[in-house]
N, C-alpha and C. Protein backbone atom coordinates (compact mmCIF):
# COMPACT_ATOMS: atom_id res chain seq x y z
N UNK A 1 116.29 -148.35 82.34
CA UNK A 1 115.54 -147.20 82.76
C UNK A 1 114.12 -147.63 83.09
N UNK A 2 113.39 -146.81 84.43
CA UNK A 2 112.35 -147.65 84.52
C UNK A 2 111.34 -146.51 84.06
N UNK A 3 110.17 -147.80 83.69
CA UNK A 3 108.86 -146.98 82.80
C UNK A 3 108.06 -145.85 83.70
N UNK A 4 107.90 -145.13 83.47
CA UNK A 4 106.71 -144.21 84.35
C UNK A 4 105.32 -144.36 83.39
N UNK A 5 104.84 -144.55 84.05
CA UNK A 5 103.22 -144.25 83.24
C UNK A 5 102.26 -143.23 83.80
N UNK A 6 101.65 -142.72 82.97
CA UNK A 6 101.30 -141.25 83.43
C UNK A 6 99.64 -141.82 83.28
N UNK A 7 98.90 -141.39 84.33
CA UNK A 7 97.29 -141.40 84.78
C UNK A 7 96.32 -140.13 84.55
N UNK A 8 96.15 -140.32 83.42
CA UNK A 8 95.59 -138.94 82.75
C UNK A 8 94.04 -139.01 83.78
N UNK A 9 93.35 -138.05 83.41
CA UNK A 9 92.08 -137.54 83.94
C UNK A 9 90.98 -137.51 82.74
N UNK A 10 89.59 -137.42 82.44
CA UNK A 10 88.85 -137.71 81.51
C UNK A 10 89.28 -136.49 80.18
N UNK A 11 89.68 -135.32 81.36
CA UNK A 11 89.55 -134.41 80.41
C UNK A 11 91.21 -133.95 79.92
N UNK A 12 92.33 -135.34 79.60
CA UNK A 12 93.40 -135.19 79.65
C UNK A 12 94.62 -134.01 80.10
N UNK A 13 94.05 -134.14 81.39
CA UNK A 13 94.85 -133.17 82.37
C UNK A 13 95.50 -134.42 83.58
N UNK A 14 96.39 -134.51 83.93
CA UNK A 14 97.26 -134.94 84.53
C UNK A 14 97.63 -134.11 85.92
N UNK A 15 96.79 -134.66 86.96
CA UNK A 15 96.81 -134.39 88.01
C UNK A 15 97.48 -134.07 88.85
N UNK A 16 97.85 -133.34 89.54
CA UNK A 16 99.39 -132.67 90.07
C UNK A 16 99.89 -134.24 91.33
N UNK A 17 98.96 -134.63 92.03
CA UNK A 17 99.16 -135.71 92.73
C UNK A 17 99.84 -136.64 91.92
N UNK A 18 99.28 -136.74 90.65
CA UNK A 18 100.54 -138.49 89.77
C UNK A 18 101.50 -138.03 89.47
N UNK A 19 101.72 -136.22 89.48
CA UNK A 19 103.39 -136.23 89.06
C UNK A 19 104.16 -136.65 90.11
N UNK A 20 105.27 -137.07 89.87
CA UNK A 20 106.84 -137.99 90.84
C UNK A 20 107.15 -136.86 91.39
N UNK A 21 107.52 -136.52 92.37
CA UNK A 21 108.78 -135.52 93.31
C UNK A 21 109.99 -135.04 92.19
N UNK A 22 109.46 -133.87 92.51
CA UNK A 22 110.46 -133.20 91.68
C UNK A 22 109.86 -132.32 90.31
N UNK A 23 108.97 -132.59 90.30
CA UNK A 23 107.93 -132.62 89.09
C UNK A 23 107.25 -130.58 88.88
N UNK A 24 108.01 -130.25 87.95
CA UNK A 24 107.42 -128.59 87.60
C UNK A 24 105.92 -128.34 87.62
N UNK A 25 105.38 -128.03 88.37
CA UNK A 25 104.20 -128.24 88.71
C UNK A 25 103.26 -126.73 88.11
N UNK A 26 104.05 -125.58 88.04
CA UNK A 26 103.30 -124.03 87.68
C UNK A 26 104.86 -123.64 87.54
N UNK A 27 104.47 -122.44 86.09
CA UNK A 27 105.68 -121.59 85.85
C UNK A 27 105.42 -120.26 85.82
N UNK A 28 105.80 -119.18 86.35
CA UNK A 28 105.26 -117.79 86.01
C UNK A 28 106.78 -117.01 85.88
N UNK A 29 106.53 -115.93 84.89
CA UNK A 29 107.70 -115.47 84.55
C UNK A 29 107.45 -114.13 84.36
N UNK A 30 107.89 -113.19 85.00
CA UNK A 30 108.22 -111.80 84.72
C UNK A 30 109.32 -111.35 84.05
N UNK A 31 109.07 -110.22 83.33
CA UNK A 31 109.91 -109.66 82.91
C UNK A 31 110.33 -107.90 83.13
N UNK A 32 111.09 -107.23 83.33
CA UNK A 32 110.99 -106.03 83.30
C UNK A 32 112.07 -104.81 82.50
N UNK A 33 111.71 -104.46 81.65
CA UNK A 33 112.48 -103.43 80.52
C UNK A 33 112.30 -102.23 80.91
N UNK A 34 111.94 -101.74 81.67
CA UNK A 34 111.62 -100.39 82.30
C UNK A 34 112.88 -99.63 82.96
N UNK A 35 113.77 -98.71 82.33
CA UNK A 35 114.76 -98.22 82.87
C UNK A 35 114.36 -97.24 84.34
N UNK A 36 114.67 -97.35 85.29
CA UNK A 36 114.22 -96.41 86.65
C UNK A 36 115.73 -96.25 87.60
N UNK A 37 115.39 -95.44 88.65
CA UNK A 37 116.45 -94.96 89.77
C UNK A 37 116.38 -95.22 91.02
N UNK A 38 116.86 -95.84 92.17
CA UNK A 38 116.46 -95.80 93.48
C UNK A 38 117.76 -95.18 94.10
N UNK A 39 117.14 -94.27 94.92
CA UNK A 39 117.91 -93.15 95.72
C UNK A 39 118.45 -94.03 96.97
N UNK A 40 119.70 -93.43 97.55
CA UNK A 40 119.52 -93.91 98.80
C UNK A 40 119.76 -95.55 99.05
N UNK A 41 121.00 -96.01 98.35
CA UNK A 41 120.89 -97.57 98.01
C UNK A 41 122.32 -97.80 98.66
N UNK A 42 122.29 -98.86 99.40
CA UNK A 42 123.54 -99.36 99.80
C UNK A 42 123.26 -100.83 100.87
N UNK A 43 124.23 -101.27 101.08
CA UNK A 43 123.93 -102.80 101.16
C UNK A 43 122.40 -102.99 102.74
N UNK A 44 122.78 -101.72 103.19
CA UNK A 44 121.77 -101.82 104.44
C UNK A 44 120.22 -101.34 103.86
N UNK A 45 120.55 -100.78 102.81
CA UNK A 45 119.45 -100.32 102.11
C UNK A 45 119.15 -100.52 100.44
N UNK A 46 118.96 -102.22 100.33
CA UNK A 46 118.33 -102.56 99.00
C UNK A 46 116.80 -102.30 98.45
N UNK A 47 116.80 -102.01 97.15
CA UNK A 47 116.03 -101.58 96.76
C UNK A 47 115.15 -102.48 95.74
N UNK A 48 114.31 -103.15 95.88
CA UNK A 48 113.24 -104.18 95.10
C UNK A 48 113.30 -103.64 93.80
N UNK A 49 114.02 -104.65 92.83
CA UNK A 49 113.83 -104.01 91.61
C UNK A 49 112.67 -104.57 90.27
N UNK A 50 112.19 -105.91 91.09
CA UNK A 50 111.27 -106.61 90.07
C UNK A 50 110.78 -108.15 91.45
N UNK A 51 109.85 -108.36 91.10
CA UNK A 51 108.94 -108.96 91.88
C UNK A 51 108.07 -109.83 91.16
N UNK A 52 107.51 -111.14 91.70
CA UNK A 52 106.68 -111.91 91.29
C UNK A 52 105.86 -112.61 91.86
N UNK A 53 104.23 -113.24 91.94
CA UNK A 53 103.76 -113.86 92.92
C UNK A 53 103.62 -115.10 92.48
N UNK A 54 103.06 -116.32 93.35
CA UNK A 54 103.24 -117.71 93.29
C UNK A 54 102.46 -118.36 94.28
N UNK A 55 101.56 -119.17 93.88
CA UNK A 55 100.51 -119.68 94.82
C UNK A 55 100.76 -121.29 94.62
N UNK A 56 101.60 -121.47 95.95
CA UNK A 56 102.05 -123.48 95.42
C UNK A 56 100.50 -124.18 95.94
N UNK A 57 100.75 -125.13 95.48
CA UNK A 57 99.85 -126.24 95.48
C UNK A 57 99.36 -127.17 96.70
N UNK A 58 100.73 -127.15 97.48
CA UNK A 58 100.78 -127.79 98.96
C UNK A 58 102.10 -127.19 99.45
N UNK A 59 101.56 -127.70 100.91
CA UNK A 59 102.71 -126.89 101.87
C UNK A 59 104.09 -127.32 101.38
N UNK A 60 104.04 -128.98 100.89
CA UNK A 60 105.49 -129.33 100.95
C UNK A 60 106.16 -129.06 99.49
N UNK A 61 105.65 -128.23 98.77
CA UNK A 61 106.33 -127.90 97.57
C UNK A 61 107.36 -127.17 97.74
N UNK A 62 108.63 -126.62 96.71
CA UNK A 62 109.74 -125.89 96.70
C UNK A 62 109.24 -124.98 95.88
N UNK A 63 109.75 -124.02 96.16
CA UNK A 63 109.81 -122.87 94.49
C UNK A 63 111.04 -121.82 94.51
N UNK A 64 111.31 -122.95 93.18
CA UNK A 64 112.84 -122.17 92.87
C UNK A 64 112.70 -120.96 91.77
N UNK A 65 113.08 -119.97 92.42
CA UNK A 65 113.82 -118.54 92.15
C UNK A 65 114.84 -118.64 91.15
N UNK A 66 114.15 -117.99 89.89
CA UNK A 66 115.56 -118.18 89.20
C UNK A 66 115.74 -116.93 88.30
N UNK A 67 116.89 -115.95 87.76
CA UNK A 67 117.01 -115.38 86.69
C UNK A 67 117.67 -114.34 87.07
N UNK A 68 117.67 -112.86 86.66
CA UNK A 68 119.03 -112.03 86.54
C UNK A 68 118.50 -110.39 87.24
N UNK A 69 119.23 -109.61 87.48
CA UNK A 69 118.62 -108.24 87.86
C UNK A 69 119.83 -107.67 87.24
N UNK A 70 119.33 -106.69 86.62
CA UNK A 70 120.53 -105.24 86.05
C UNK A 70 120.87 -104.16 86.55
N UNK A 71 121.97 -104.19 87.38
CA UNK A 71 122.01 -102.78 87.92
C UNK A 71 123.10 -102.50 87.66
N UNK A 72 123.29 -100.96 87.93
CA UNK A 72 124.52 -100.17 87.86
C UNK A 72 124.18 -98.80 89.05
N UNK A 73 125.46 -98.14 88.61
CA UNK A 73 124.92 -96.85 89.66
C UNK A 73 125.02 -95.83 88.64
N UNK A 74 123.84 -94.65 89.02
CA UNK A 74 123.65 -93.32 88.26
C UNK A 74 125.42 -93.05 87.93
N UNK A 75 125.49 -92.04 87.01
CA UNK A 75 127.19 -91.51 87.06
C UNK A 75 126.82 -90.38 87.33
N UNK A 76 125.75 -89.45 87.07
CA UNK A 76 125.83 -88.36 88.13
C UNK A 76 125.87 -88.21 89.77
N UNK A 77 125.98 -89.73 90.04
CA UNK A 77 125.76 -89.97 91.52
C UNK A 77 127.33 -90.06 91.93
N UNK A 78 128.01 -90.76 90.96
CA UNK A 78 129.84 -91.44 91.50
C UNK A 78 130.62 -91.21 90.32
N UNK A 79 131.39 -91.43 90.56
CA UNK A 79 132.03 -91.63 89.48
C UNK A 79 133.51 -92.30 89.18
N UNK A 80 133.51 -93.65 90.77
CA UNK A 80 134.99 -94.14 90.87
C UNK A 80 134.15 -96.06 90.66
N UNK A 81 134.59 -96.36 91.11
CA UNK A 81 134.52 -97.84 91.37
C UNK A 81 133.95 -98.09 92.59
N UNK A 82 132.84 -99.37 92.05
CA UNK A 82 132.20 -99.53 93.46
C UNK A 82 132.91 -100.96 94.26
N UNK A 83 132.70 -101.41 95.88
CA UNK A 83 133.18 -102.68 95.95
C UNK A 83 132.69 -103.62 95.57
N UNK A 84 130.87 -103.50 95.14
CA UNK A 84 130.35 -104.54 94.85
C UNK A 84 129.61 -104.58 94.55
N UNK A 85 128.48 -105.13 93.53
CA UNK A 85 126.82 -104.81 93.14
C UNK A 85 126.40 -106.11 94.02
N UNK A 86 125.38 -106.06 94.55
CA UNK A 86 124.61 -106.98 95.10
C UNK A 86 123.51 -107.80 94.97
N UNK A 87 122.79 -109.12 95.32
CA UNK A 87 121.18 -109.14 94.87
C UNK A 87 120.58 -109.67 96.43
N UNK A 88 119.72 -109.58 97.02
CA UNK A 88 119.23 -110.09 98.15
C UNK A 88 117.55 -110.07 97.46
N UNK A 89 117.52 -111.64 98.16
CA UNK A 89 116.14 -112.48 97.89
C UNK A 89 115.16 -112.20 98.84
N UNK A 90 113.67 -112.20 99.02
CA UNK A 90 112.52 -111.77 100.26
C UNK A 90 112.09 -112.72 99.88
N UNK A 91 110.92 -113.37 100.45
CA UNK A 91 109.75 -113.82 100.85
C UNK A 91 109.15 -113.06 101.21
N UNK A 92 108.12 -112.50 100.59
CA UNK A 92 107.77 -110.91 101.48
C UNK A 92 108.97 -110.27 101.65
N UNK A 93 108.59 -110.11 103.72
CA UNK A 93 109.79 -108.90 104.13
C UNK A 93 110.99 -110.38 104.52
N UNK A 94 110.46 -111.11 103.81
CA UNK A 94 112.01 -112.38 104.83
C UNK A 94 113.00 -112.42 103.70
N UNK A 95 113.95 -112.59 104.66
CA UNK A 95 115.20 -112.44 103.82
C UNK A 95 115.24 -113.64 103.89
N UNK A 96 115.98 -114.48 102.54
CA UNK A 96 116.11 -116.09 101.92
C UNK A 96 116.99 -115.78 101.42
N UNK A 97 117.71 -117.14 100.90
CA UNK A 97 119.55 -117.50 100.16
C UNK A 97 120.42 -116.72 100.96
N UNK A 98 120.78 -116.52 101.84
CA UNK A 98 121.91 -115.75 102.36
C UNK A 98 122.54 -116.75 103.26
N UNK A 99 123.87 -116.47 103.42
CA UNK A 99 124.62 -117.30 105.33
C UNK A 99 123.97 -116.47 105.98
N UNK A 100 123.96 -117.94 106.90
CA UNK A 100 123.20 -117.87 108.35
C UNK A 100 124.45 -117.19 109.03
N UNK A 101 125.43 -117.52 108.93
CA UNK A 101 126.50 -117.54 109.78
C UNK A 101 128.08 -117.00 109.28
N UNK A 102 128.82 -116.38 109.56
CA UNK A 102 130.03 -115.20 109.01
C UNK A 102 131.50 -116.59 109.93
N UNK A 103 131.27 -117.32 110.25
CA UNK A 103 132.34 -118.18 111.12
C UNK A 103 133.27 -118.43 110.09
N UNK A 104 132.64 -118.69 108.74
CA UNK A 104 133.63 -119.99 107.90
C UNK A 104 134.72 -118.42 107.30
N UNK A 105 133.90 -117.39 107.06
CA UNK A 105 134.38 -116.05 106.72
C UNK A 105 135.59 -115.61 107.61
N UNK A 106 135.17 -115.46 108.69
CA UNK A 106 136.34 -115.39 109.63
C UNK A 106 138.02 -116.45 109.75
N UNK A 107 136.96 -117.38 109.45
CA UNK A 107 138.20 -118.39 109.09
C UNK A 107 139.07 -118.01 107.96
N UNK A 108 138.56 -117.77 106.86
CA UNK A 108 139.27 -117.23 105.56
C UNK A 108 140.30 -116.14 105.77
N UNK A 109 139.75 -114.95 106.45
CA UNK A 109 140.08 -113.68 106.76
C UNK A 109 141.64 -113.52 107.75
N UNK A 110 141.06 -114.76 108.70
CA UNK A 110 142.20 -115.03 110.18
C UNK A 110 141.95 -113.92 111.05
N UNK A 111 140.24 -113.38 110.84
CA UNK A 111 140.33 -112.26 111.53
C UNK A 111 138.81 -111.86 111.76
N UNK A 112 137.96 -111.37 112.56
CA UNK A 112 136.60 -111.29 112.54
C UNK A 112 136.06 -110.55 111.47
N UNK A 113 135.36 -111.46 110.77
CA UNK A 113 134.34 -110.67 109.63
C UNK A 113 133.08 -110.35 109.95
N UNK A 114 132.64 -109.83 111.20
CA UNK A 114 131.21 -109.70 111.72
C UNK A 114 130.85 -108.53 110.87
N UNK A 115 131.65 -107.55 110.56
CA UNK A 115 130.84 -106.77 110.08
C UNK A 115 130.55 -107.00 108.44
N UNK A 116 131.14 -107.90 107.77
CA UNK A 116 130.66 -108.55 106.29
C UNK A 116 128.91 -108.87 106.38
N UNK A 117 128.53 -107.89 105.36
CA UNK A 117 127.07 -107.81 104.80
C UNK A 117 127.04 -109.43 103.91
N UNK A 118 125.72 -110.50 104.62
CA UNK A 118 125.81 -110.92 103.81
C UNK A 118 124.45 -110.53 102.45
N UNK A 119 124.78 -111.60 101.38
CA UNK A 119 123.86 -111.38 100.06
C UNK A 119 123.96 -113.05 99.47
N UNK A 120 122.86 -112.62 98.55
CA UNK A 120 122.72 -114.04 98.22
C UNK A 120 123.72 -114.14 96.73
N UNK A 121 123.93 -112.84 95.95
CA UNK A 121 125.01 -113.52 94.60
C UNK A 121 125.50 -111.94 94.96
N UNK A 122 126.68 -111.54 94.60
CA UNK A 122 127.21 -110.57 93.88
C UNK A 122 128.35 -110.31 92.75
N UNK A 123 127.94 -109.18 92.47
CA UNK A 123 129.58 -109.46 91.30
C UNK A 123 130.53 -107.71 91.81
N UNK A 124 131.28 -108.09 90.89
CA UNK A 124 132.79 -107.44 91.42
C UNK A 124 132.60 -106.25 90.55
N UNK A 125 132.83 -104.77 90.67
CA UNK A 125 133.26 -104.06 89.80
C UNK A 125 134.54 -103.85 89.72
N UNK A 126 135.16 -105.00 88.63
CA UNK A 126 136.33 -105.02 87.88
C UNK A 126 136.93 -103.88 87.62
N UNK A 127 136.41 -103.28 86.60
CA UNK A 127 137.16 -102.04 85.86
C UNK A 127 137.29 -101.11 86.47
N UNK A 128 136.02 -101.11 87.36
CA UNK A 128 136.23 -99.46 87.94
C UNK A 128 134.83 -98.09 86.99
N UNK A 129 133.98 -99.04 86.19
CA UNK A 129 133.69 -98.16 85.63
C UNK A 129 132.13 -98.20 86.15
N UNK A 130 131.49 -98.15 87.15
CA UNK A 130 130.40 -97.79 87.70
C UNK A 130 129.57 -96.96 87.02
N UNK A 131 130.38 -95.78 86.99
CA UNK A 131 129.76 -94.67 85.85
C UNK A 131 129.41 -94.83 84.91
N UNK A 132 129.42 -96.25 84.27
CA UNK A 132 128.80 -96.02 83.13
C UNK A 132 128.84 -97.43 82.57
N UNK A 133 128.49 -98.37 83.11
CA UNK A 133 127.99 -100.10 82.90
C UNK A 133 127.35 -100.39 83.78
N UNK A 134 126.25 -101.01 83.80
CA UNK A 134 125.88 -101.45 84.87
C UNK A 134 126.07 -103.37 84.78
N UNK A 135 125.56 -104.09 85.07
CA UNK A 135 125.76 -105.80 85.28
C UNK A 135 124.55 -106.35 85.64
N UNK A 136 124.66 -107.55 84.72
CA UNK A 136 123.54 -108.44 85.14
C UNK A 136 123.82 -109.63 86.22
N UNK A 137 123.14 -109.27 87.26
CA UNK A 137 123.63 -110.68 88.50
C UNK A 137 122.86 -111.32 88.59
N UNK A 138 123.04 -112.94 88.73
CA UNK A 138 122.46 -113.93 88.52
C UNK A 138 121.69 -114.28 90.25
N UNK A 139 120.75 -114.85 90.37
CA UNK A 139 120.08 -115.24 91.23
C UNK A 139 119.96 -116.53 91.01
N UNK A 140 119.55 -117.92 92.18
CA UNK A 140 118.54 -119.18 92.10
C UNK A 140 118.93 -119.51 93.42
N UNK A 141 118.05 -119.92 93.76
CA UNK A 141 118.17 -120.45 95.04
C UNK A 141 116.08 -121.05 95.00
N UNK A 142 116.43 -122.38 95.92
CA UNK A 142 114.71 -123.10 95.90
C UNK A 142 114.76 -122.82 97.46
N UNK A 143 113.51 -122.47 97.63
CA UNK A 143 112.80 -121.71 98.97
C UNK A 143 111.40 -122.78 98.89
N UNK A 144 111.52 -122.91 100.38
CA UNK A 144 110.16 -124.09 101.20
C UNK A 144 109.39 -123.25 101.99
N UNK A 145 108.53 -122.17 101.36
CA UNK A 145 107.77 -121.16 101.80
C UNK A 145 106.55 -121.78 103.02
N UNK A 146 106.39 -123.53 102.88
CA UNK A 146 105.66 -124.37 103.76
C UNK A 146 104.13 -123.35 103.36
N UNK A 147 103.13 -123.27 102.36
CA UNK A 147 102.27 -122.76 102.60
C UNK A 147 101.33 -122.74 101.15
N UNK A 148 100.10 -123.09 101.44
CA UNK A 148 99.54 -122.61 100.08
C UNK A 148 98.79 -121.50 99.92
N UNK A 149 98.86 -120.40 100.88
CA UNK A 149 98.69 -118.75 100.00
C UNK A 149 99.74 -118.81 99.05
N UNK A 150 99.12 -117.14 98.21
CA UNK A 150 99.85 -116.63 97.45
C UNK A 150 101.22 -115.79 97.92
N UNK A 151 102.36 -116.01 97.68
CA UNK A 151 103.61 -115.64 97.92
C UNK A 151 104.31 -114.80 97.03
N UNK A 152 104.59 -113.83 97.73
CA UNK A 152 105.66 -112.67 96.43
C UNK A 152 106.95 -112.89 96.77
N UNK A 153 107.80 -112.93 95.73
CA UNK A 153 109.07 -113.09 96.04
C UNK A 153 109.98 -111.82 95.54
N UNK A 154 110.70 -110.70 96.49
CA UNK A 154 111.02 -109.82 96.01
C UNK A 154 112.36 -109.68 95.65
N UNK A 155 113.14 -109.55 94.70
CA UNK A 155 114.62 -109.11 94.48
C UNK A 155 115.08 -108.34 94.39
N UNK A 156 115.72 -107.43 94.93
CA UNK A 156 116.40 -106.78 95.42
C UNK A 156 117.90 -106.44 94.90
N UNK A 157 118.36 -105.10 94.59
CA UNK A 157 119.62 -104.67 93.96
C UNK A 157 120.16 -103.84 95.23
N UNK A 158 121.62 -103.95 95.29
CA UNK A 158 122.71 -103.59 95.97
C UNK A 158 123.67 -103.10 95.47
N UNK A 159 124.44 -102.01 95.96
CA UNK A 159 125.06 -100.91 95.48
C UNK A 159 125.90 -100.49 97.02
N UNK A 160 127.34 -101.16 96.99
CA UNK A 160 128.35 -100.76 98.11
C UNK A 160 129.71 -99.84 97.96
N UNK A 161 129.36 -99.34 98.40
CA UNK A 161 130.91 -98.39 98.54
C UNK A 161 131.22 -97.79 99.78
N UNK A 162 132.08 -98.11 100.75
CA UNK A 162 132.17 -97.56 101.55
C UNK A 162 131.09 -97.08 102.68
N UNK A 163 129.97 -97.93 102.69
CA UNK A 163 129.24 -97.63 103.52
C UNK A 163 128.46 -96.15 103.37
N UNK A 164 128.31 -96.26 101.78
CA UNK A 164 127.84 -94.41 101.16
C UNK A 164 127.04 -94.71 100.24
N UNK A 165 125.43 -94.22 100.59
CA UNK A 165 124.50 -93.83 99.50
C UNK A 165 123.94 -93.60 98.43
N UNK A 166 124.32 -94.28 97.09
CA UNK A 166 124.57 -93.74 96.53
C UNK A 166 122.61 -94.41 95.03
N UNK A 167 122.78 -93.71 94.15
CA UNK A 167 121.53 -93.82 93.30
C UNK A 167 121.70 -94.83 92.28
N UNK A 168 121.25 -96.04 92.45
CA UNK A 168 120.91 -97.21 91.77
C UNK A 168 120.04 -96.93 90.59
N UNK A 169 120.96 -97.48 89.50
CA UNK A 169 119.67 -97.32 88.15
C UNK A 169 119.24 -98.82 87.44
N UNK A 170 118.67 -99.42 87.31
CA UNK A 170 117.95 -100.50 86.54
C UNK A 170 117.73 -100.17 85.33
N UNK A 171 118.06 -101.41 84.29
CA UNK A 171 118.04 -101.34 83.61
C UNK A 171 118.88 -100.80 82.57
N UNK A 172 120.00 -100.09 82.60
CA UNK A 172 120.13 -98.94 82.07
C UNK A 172 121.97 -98.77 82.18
N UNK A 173 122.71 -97.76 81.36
CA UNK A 173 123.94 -97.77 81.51
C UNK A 173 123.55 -96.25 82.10
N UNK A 174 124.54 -95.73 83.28
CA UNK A 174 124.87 -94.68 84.08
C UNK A 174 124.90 -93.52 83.08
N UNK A 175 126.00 -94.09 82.00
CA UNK A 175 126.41 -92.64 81.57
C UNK A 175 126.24 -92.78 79.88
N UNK A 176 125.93 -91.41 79.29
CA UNK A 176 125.52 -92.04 77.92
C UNK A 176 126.95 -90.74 77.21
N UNK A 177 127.37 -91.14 76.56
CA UNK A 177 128.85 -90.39 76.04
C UNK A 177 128.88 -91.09 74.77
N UNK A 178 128.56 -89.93 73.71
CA UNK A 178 128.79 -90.36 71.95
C UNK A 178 127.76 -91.28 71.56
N UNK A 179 126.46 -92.10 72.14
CA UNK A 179 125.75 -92.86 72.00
C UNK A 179 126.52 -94.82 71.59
N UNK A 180 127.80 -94.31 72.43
CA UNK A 180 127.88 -95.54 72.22
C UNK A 180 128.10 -96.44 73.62
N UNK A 181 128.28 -95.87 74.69
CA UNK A 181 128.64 -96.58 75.46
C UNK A 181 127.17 -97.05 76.62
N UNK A 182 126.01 -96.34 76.22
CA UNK A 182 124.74 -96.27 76.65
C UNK A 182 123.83 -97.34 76.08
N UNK A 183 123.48 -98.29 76.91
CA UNK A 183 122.51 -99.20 76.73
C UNK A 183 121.37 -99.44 77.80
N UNK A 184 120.43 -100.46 77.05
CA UNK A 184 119.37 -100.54 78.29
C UNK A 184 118.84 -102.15 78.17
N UNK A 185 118.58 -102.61 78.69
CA UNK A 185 118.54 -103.86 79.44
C UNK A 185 117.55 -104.49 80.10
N UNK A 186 117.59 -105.57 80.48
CA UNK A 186 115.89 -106.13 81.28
C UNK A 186 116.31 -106.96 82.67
N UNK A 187 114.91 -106.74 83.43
CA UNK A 187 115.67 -107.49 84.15
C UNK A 187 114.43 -108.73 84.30
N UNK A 188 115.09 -110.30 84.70
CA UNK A 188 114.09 -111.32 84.42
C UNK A 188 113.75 -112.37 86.13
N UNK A 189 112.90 -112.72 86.21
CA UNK A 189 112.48 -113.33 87.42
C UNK A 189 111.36 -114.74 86.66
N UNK A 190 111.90 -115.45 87.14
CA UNK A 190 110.89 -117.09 86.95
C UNK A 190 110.91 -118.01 88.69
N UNK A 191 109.29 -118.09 88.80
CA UNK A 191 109.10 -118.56 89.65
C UNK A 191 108.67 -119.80 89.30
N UNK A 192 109.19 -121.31 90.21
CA UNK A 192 108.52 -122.85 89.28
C UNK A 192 108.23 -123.21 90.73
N UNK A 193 107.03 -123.56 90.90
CA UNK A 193 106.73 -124.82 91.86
C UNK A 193 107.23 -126.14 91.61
N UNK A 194 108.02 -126.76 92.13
CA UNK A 194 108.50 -128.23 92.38
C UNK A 194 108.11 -129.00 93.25
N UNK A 195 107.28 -129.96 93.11
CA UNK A 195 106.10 -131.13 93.31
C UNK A 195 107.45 -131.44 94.72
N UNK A 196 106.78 -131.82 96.34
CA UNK A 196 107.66 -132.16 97.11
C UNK A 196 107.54 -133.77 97.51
């Protein structure tokens, strides 16, 4: 294994220039426990559920996106099974982690998937019970924002059924019945600059 030797500074701070490529350079971490609702949610219309900013160091740094969002849907809103919870990543208003391209999809299908929404993670509602669980979906993906302003990175919750509207809750279980099936939840975002 070969030695690294590290080139401290007088005032033992270690200069972002001597760290190696690859090197965690700034960590910021949000958190959010705040149960809330967004109206009007469906894959054409995601709703920012927690956000963070990040000011890299140089243009050629990465900063990887990492951690979970909680959603479910209101149960006074539905009350069947949805096709899918969603998460979509911004840069600002730019959309990041998603296919560029629906071809390899079509291939799968044997049939045109143009109209498949894409997203960057989703999960399945299994059971059928929308009404009253919601899910934590995982996010990461490293983004080359090329820039040293400050950068917000927004995440975004998704809620599909049929191409129908329906009220997204964070944080939170839909439906509360006997106090047992009702919980509440957080949702988490970590932004790391990685030395390029």
């Amino acid at each position: 294994m070969a030695l690294t030797k590290l080139n401290f500074t007088g005032q033992g701070l270690l200069p972002s220039a001597s760290m190696p490529t690859g090197s965690v350079l700034q960590s910021i971490t949000t958190s959010d426990a705040t149960a809330s609702t967004y109206t009007g949610t469906d894959s054409a219309n995601p709703k920012t559920v927690i956000s963070g900013s990040i000011t890299p160091s140089a243009t050629n740094s990465k900063i990887l996106i990492t951690g979970f969002i909680q959603i479910g849907l209101l149960q006074s809103s539905y009350g069947g099974a949805l096709h899918y919870l969603g998460v979509r990543l911004k840069r600002g208003t730019t959309v990041i982690g998603e296919p560029t391209s629906l071809s390899s999809l079509t291939s799968v299908f044997g049939s045109d998937a143009s109209g498949a929404r894409p997203m960057h993670s989703t999960g399945k509602d299994e059971g059928g019970y929308s009404a009253s669980r919601s899910m934590a979906i995982p996010f990461h993906f490293a983004d080359s924002p090329n820039t040293t302003n400050a950068t917000t990175y927004n995440i975004q919750g998704v809620i599909e059924k049929l191409n129908q509207q329906y009220t997204m809750i964070k944080n939170g279980a839909g439906y509360n019945y006997n106090n047992d099936e009702a919980h509440m939840a957080t949702c988490n975002l970590t932004l790391q600059e990685i030395k390029g």
